[in-house]
C-alpha atoms as a PDB file:
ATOM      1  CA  UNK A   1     -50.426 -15.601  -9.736  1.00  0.00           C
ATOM      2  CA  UNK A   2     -52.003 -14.461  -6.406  1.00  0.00           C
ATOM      3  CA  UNK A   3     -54.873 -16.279  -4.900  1.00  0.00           C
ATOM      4  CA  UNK A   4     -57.573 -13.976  -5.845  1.00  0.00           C
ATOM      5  CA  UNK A   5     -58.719 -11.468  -8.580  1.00  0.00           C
ATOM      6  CA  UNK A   6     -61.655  -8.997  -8.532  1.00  0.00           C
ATOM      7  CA  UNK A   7     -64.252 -10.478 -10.081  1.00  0.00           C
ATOM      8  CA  UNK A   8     -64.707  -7.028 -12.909  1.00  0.00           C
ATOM      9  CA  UNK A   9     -60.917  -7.436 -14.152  1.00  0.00           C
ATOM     10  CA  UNK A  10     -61.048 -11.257 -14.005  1.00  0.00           C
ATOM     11  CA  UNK A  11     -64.315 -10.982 -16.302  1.00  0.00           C
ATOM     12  CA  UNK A  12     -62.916  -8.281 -18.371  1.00  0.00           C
ATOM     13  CA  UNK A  13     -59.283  -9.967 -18.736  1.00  0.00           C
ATOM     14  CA  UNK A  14     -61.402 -13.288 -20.086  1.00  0.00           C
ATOM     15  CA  UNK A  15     -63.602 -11.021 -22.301  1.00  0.00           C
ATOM     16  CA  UNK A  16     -66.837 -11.203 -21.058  1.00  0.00           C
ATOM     17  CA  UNK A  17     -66.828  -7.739 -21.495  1.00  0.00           C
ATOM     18  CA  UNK A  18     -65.052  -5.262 -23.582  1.00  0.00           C
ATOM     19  CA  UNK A  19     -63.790  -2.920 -21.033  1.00  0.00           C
ATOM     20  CA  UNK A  20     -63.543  -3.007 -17.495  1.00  0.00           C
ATOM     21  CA  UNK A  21     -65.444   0.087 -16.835  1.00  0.00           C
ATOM     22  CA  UNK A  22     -68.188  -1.920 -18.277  1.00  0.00           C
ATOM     23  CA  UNK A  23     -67.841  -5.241 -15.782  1.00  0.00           C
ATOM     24  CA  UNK A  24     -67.710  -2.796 -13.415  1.00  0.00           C
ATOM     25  CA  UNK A  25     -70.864  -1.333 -14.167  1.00  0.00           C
ATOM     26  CA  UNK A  26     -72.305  -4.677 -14.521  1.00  0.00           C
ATOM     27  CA  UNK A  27     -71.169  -5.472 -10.919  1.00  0.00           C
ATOM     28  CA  UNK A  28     -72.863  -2.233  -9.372  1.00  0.00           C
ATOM     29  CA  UNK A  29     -75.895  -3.330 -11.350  1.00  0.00           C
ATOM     30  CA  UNK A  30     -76.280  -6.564 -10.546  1.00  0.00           C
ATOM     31  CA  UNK A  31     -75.635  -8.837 -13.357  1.00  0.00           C
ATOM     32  CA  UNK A  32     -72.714 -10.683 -11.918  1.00  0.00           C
ATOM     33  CA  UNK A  33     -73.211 -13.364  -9.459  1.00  0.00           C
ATOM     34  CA  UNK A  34     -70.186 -14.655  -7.500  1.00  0.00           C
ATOM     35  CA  UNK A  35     -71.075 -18.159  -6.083  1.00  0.00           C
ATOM     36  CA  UNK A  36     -74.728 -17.479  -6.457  1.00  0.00           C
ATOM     37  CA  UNK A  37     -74.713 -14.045  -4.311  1.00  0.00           C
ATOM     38  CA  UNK A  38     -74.554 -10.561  -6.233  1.00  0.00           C
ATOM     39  CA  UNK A  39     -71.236  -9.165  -6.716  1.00  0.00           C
ATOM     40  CA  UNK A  40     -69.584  -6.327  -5.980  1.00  0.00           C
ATOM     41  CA  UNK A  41     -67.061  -4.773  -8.795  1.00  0.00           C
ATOM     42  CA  UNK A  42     -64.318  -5.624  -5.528  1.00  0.00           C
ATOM     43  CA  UNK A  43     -65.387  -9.456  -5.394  1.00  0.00           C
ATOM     44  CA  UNK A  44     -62.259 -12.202  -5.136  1.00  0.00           C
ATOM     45  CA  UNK A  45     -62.696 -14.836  -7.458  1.00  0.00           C
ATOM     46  CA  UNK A  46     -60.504 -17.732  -7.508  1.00  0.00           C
ATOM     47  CA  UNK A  47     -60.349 -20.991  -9.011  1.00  0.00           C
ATOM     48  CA  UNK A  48     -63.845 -23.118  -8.990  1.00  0.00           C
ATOM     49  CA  UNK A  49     -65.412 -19.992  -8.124  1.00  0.00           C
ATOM     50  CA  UNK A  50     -69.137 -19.559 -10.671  1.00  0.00           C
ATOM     51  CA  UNK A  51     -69.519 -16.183 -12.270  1.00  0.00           C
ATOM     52  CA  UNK A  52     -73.047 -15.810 -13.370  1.00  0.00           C
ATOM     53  CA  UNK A  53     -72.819 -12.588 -16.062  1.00  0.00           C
ATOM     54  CA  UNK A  54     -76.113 -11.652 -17.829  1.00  0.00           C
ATOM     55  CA  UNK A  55     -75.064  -9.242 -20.818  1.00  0.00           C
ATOM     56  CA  UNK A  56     -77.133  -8.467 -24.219  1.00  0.00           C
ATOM     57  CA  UNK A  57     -80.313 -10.626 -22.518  1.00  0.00           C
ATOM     58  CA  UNK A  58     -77.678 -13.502 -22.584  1.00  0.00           C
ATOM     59  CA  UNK A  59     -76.616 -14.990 -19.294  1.00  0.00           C
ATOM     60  CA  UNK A  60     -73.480 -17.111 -19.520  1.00  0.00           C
ATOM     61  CA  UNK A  61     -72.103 -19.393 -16.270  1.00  0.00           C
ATOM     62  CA  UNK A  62     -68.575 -20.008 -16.250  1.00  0.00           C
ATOM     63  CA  UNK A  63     -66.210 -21.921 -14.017  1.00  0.00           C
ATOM     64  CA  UNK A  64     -63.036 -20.021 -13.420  1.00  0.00           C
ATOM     65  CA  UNK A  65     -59.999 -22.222 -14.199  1.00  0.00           C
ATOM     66  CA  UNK A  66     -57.169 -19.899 -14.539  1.00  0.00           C
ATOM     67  CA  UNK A  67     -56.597 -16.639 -12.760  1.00  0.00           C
ATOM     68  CA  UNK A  68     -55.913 -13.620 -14.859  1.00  0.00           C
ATOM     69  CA  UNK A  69     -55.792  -9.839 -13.893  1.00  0.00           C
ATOM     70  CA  UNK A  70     -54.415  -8.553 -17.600  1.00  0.00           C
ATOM     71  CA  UNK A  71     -56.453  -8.530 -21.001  1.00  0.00           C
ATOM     72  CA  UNK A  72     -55.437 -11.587 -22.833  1.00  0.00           C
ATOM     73  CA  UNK A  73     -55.944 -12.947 -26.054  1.00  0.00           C
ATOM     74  CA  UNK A  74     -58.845 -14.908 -27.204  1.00  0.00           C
ATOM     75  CA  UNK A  75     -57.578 -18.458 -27.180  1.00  0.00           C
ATOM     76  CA  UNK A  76     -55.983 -18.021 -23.762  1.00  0.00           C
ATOM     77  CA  UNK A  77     -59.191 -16.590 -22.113  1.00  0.00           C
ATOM     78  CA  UNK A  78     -61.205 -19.576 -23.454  1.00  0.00           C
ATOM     79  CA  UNK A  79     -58.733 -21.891 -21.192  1.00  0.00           C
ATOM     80  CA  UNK A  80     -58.918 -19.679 -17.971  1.00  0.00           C
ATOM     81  CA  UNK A  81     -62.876 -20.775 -17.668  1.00  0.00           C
ATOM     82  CA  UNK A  82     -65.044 -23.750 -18.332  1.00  0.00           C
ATOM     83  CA  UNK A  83     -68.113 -22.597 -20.062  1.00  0.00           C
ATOM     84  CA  UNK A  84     -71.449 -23.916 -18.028  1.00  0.00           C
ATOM     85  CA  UNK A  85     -74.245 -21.930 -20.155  1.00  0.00           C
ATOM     86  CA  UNK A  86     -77.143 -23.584 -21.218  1.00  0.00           C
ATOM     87  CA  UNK A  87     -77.627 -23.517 -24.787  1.00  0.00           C
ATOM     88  CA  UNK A  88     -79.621 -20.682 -26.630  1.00  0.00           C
ATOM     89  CA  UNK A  89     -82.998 -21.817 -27.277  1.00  0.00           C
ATOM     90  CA  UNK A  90     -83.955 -23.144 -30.758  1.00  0.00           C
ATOM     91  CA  UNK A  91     -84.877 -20.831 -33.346  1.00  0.00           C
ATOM     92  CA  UNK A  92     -88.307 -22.164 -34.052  1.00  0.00           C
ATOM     93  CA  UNK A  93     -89.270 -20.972 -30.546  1.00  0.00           C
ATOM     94  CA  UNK A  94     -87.681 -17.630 -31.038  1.00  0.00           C
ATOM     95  CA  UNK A  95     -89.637 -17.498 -33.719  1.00  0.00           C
ATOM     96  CA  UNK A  96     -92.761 -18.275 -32.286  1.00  0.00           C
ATOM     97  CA  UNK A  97     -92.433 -15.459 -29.478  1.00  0.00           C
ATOM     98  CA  UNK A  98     -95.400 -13.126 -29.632  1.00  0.00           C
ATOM     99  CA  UNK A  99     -93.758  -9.656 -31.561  1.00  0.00           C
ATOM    100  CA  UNK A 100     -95.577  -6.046 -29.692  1.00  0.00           C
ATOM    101  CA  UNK A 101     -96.140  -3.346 -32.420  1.00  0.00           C
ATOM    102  CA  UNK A 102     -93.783  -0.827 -31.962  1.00  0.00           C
ATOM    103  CA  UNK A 103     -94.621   1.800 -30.245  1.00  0.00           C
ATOM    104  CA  UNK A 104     -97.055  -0.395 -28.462  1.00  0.00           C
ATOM    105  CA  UNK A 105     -95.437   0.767 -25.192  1.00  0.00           C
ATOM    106  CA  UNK A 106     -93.999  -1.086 -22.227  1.00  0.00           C
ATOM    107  CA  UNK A 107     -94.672  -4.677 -21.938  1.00  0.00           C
ATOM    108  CA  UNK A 108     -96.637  -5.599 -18.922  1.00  0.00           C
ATOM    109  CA  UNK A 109     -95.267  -6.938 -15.909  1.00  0.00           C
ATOM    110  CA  UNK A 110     -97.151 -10.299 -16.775  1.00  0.00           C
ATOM    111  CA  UNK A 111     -95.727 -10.198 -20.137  1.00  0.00           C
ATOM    112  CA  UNK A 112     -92.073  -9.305 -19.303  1.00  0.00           C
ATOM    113  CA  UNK A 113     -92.558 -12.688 -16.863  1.00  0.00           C
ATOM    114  CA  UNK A 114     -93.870 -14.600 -19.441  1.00  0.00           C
ATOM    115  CA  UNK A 115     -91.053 -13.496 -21.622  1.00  0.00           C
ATOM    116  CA  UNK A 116     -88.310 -14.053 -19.210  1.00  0.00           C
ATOM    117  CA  UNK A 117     -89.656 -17.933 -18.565  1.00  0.00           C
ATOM    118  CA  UNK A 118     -89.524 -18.291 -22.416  1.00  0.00           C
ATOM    119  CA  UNK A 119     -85.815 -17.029 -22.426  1.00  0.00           C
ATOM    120  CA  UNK A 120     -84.936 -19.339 -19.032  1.00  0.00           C
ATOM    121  CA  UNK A 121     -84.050 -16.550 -17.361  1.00  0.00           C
ATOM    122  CA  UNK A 122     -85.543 -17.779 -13.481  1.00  0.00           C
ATOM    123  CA  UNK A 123     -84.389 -15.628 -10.813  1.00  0.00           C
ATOM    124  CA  UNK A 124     -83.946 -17.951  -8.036  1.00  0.00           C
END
């Protein structure tokens, strides 16, 4: 393989997202971090890079081990990273999160914080 991939086929190849269109998207819109700095859809990645990807409210952090520019199939994509993501918090507190009526309207900016440092997302 080459030295480098873009960092939107690399993420779609390892199925982190379902089509490249959508990594790419995800890139523009800054959900993937490269190394700690937003990506571009263009981005190298190459082995030891970090690829921060926040999808569905979920952000994962993977390692990339293994360089691949074509979809592959489950089992190899799960070797081409090592999976850093801290695990999903315990149901009891997802239970406990305070539920808005709906239709209640947008969440204040104090509440979307509050809910963000209950999910561990921390934009640092």
């Amino acid at each position: 393989m080459s030295g480098s991939v873009r960092v939107d086929s690399w993420t779609w190849s390892v199925r982190l997202f379902k089509t490249r269109s959508a990594a790419a998207t995800a890139c523009r819109g800054g959900h993937v971090k490269v190394d700690g700095t937003t990506a571009k859809p263009s981005t190298p990645v190459t082995i030891g890079t970090e690829v921060r990807v926040r999808s569905h409210g979920v952000e994962k952090i993977v390692e990339v081990t293994q360089l691949v520019n074509k979809r592959v199939g489950a089992p190899v994509a799960a070797t081409a990273y090592i999976d850093h993501s801290p695990p999903p918090p315990p149901k009891e507190i997802l239970a406990s999160l305070p539920l808005r009526e709906r239709g209640a309207g947008r969440p204040t900016k104090k509440e979307r914080r509050e809910l963000d440092r209950i999910r561990g997302f921390n934009e640092d």
